[in-house]
Protein backbone atom coordinates (compact mmCIF):
# COMPACT_ATOMS: atom_id res chain seq x y z
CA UNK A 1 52.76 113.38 267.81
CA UNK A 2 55.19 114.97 265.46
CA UNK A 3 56.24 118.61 265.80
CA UNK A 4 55.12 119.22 262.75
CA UNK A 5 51.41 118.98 263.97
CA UNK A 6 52.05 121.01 266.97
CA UNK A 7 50.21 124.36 266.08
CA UNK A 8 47.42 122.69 264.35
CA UNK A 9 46.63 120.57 267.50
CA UNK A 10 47.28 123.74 269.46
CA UNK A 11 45.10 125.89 267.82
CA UNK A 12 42.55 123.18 267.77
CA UNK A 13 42.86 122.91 271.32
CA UNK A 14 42.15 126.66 271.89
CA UNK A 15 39.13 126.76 269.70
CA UNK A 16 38.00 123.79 271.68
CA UNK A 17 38.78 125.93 275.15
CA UNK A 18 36.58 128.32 274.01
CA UNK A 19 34.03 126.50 272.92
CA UNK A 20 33.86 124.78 276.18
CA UNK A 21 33.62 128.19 277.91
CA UNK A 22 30.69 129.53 275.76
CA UNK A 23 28.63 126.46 276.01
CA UNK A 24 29.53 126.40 280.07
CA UNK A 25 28.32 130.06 279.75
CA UNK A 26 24.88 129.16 277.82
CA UNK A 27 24.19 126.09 280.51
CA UNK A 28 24.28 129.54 283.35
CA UNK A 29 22.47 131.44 281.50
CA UNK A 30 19.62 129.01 281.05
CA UNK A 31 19.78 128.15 284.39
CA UNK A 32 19.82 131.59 285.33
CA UNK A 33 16.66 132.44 283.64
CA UNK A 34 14.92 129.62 284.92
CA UNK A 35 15.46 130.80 288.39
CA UNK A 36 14.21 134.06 286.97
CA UNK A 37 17.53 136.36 287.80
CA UNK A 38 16.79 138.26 284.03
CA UNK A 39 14.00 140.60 283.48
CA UNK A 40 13.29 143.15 280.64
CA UNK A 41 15.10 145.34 282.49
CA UNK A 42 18.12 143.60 283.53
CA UNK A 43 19.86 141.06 280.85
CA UNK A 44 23.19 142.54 280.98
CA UNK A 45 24.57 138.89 281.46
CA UNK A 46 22.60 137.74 277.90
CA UNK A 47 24.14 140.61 276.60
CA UNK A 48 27.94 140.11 277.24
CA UNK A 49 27.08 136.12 276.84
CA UNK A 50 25.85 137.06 273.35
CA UNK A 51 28.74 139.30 272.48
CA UNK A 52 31.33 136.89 273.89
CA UNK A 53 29.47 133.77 271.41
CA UNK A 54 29.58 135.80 268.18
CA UNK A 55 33.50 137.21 268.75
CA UNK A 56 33.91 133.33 268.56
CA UNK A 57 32.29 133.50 265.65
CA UNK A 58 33.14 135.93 263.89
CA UNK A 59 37.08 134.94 265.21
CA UNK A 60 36.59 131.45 263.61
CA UNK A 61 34.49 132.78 260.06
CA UNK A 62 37.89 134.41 259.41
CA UNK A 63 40.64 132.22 260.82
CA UNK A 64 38.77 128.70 259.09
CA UNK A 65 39.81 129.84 255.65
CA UNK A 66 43.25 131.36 256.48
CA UNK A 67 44.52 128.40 258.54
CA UNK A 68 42.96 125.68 257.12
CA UNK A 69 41.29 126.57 253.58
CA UNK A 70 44.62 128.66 251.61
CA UNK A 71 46.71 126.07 250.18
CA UNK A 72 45.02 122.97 250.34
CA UNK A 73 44.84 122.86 246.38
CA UNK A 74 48.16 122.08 246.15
């Protein structure tokens, strides 16, 4: 591994991190409602799960091109 590669690998390793933490999140949450801990009255957990999967998203939408898109022309 050359230095050069170090932030690519590192940022690739955090996406991964959090990737890893949203689908752990996802496997509770479907175990969760299986056991039948959320009603129609309480999903806060879906809620913040859901918000926590598309600031991810969104995070990623926006960091793809700037990272890895802008100057690969060249």
């Amino acid at each position: 591994m050359t230095l050069r590669n170090w932030p690519s690998r590192r940022r690739n390793g955090l996406h991964a991190l959090h990737m890893i933490v949203g689908a752990g999140l996802l496997v509770w949450l479907i175990k969760g409602s299986f056991a039948g801990r959320f009603t129609p009255q309480y999903n806060t957990p879906v809620e913040i799960v859901g918000l926590y999967w598309h600031f991810v998203d969104i995070v990623w939408i926006y960091l793809f091109p700037l990272l890895y898109l802008i100057d690969r022309h060249r």
